[in-house]
N, C-alpha and C. Protein backbone atom coordinates (compact mmCIF):
# COMPACT_ATOMS: atom_id res chain seq x y z
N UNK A 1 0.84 -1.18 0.00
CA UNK A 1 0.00 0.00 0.00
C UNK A 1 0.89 1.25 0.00
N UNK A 2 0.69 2.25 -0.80
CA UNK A 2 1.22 3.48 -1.25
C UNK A 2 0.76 4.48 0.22
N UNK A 3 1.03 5.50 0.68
CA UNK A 3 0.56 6.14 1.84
C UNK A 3 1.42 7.36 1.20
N UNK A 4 -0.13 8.33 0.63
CA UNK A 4 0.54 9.49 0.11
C UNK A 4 0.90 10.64 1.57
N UNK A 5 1.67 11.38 1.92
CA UNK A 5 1.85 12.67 2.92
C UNK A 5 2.55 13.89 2.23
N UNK A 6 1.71 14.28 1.87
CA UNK A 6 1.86 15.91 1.58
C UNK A 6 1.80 17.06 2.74
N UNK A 7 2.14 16.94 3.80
CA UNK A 7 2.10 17.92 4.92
C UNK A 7 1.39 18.76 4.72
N UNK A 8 0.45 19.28 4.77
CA UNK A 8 -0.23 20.79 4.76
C UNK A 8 -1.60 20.17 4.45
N UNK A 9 -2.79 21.27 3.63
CA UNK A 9 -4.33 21.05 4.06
C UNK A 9 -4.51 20.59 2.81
N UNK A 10 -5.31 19.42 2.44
CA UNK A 10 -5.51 18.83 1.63
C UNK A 10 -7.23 18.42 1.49
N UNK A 11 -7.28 17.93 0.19
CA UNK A 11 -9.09 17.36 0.50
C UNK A 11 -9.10 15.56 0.92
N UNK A 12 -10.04 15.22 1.63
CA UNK A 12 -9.60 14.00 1.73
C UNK A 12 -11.51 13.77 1.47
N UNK A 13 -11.48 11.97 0.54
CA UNK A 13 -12.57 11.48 0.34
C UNK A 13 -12.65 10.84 0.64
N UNK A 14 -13.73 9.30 0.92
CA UNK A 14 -13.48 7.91 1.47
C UNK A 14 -15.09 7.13 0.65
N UNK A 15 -14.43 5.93 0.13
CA UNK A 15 -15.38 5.58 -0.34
C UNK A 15 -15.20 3.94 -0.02
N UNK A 16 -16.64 3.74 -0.16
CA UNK A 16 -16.63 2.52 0.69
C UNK A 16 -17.19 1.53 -0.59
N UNK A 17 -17.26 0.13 -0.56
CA UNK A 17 -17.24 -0.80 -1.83
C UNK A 17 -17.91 -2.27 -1.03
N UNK A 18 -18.74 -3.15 -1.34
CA UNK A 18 -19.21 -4.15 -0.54
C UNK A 18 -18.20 -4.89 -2.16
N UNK A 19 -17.57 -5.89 -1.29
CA UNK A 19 -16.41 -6.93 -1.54
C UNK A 19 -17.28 -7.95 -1.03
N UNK A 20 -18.09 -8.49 -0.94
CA UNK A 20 -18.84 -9.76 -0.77
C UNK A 20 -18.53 -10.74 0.31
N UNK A 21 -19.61 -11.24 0.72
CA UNK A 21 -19.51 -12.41 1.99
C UNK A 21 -19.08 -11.44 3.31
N UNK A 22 -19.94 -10.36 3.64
CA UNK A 22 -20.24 -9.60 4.66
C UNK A 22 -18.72 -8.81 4.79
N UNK A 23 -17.71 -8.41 3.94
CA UNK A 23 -16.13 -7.29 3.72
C UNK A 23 -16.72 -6.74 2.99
N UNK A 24 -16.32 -5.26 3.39
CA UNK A 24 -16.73 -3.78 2.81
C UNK A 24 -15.01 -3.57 2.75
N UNK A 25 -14.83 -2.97 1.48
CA UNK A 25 -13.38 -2.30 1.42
C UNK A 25 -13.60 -0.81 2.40
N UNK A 26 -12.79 -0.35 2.27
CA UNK A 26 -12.91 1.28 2.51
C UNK A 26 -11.53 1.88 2.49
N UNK A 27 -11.50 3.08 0.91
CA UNK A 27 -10.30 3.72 0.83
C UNK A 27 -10.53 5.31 1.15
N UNK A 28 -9.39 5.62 1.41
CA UNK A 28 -9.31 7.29 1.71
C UNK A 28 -8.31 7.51 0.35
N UNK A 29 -9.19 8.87 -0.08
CA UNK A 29 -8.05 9.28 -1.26
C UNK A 29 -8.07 10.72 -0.66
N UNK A 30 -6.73 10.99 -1.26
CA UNK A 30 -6.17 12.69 -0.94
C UNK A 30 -5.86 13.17 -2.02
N UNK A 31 -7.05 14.33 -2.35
CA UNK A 31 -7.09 15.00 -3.57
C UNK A 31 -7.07 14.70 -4.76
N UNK A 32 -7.98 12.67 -4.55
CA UNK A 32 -8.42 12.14 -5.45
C UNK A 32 -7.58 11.11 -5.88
N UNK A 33 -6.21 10.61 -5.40
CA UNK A 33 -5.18 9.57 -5.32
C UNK A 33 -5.45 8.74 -4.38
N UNK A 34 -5.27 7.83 -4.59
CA UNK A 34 -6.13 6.08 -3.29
C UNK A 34 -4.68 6.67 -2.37
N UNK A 35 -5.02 7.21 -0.82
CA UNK A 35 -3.39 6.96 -0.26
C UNK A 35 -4.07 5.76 1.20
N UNK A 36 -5.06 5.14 1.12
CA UNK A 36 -4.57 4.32 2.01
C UNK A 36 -6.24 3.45 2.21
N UNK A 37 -6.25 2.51 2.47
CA UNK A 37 -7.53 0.81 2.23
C UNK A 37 -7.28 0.40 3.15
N UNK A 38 -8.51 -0.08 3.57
CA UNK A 38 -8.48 -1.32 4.42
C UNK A 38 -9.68 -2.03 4.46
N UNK A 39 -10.00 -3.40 4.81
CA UNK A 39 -11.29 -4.25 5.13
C UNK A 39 -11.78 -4.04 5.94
N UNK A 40 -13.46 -3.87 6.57
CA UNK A 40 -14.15 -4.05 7.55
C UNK A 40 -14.92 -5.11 7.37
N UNK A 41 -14.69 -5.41 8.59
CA UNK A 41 -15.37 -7.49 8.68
C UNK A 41 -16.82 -6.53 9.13
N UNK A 42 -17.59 -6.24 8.09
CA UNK A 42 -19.18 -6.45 8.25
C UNK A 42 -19.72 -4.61 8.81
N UNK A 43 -20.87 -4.67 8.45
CA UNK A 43 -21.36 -3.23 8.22
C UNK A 43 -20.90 -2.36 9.44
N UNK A 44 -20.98 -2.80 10.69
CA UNK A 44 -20.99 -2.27 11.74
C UNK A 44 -19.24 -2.20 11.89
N UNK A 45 -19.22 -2.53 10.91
CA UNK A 45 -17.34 -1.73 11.36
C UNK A 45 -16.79 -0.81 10.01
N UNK A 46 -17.54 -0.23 9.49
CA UNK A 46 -17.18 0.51 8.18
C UNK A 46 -16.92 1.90 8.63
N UNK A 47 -17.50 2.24 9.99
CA UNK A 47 -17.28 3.68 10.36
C UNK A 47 -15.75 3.35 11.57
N UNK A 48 -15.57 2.57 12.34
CA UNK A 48 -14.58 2.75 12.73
C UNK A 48 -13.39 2.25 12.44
N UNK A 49 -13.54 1.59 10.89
CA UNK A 49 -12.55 1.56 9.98
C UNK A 49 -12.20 2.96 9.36
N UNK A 50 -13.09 3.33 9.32
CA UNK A 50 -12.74 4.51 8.26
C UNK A 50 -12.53 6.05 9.15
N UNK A 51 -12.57 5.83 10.55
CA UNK A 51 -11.96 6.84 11.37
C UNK A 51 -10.73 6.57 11.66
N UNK A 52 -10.16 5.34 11.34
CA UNK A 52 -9.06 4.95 12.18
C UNK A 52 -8.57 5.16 10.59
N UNK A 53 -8.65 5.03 9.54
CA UNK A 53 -7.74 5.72 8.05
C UNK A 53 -7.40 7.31 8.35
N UNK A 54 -8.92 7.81 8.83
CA UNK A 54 -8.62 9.50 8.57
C UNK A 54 -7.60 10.07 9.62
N UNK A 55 -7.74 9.20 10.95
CA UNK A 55 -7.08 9.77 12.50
C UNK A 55 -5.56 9.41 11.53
N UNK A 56 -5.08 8.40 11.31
CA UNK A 56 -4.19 8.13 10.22
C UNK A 56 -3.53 9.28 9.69
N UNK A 57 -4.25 9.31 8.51
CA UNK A 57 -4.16 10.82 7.26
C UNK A 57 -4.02 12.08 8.09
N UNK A 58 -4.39 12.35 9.34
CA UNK A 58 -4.06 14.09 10.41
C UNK A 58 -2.87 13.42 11.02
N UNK A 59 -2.44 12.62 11.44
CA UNK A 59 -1.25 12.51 12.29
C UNK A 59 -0.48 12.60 11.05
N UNK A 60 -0.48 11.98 9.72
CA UNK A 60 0.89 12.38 9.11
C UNK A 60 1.26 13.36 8.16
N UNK A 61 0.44 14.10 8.86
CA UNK A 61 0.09 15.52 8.18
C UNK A 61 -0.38 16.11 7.23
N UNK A 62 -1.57 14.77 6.41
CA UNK A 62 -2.55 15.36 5.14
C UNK A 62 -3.63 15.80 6.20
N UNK A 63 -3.71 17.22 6.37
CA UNK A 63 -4.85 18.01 7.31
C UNK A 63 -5.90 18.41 6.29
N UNK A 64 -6.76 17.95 7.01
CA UNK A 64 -8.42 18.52 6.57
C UNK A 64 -9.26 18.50 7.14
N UNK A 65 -10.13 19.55 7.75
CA UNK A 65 -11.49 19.43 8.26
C UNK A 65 -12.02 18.07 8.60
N UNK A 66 -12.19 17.32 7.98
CA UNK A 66 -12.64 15.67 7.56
C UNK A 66 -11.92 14.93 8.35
N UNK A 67 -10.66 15.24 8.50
CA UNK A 67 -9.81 14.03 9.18
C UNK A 67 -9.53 14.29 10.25
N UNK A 68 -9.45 15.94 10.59
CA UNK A 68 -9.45 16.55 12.18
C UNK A 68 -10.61 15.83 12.83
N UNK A 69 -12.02 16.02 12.11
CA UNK A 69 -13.01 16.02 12.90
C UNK A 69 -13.12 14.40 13.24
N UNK A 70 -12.56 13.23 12.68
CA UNK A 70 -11.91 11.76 12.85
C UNK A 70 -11.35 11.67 14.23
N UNK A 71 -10.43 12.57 14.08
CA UNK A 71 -9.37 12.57 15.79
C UNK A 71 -10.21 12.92 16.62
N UNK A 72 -11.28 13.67 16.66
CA UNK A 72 -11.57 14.02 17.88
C UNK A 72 -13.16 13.83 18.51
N UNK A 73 -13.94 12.95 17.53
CA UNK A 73 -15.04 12.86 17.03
C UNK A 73 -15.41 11.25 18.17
N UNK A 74 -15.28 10.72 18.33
CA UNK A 74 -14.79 9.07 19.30
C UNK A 74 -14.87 9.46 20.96
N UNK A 75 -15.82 9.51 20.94
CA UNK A 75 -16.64 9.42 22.53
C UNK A 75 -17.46 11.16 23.08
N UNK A 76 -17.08 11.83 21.59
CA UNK A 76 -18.09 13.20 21.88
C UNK A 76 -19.54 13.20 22.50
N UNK A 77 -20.06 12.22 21.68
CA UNK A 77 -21.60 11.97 21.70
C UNK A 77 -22.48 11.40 22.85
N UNK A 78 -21.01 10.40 23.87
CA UNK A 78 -21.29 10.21 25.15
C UNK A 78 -21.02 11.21 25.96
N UNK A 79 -20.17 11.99 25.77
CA UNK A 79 -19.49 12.66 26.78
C UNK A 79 -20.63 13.81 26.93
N UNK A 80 -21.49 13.91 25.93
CA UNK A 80 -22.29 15.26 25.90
C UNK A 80 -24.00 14.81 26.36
N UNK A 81 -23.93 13.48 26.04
CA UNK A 81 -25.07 12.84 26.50
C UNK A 81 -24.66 12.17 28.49
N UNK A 82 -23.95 12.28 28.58
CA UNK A 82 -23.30 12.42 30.12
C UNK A 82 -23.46 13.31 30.87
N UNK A 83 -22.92 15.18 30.39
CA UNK A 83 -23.03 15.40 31.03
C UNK A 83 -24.15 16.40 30.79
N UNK A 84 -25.44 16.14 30.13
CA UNK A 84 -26.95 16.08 30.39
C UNK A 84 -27.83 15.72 31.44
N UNK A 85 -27.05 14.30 31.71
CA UNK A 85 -27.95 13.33 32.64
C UNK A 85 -27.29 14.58 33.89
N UNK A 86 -26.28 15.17 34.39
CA UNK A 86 -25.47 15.36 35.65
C UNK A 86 -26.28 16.92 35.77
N UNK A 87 -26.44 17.39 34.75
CA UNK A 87 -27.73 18.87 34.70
C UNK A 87 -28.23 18.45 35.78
């Protein structure tokens, strides 16, 4: 696998592909070049396959909106539904 890093702000896409017998591919391209794939064993893992590509793509410095919001996006939704209940 090729792993493009262009340091600076880039566009990043991700598209997902059913590969048959319950594997979904899922690639991230940067500015439309495949820089990085992987398999999810079955529907319910296509999103935290494909956060763990983008958290990927911001640590090695292809930055974008898209891949920031990857890093930091992974336990928001509890943390805010938490501290509701403590209101």
């Amino acid at each position: 696998m090729t792993r493009i890093v262009l340091a600076g702000t880039v566009e990043h896409s991700v598209k997902v592909t059913y590969l048959g017998n319950n594997k979904y591919g899922c690639r991230v391209y940067v500015n439309g070049i495949l820089s990085s794939e992987e398999v999810a064993e079955g529907r319910s893992q296509i999103g935290p396959v494909c956060r763990s590509l983008l958290r990927m793509e911001n640590k090695c410095g292809n930055i974008s909106k898209y891949a920031s919001r990857a890093r930091h996006r992974i336990g928001e939704k509890e943390l805010r539904e938490k501290a509701k209940g403590n209101s």
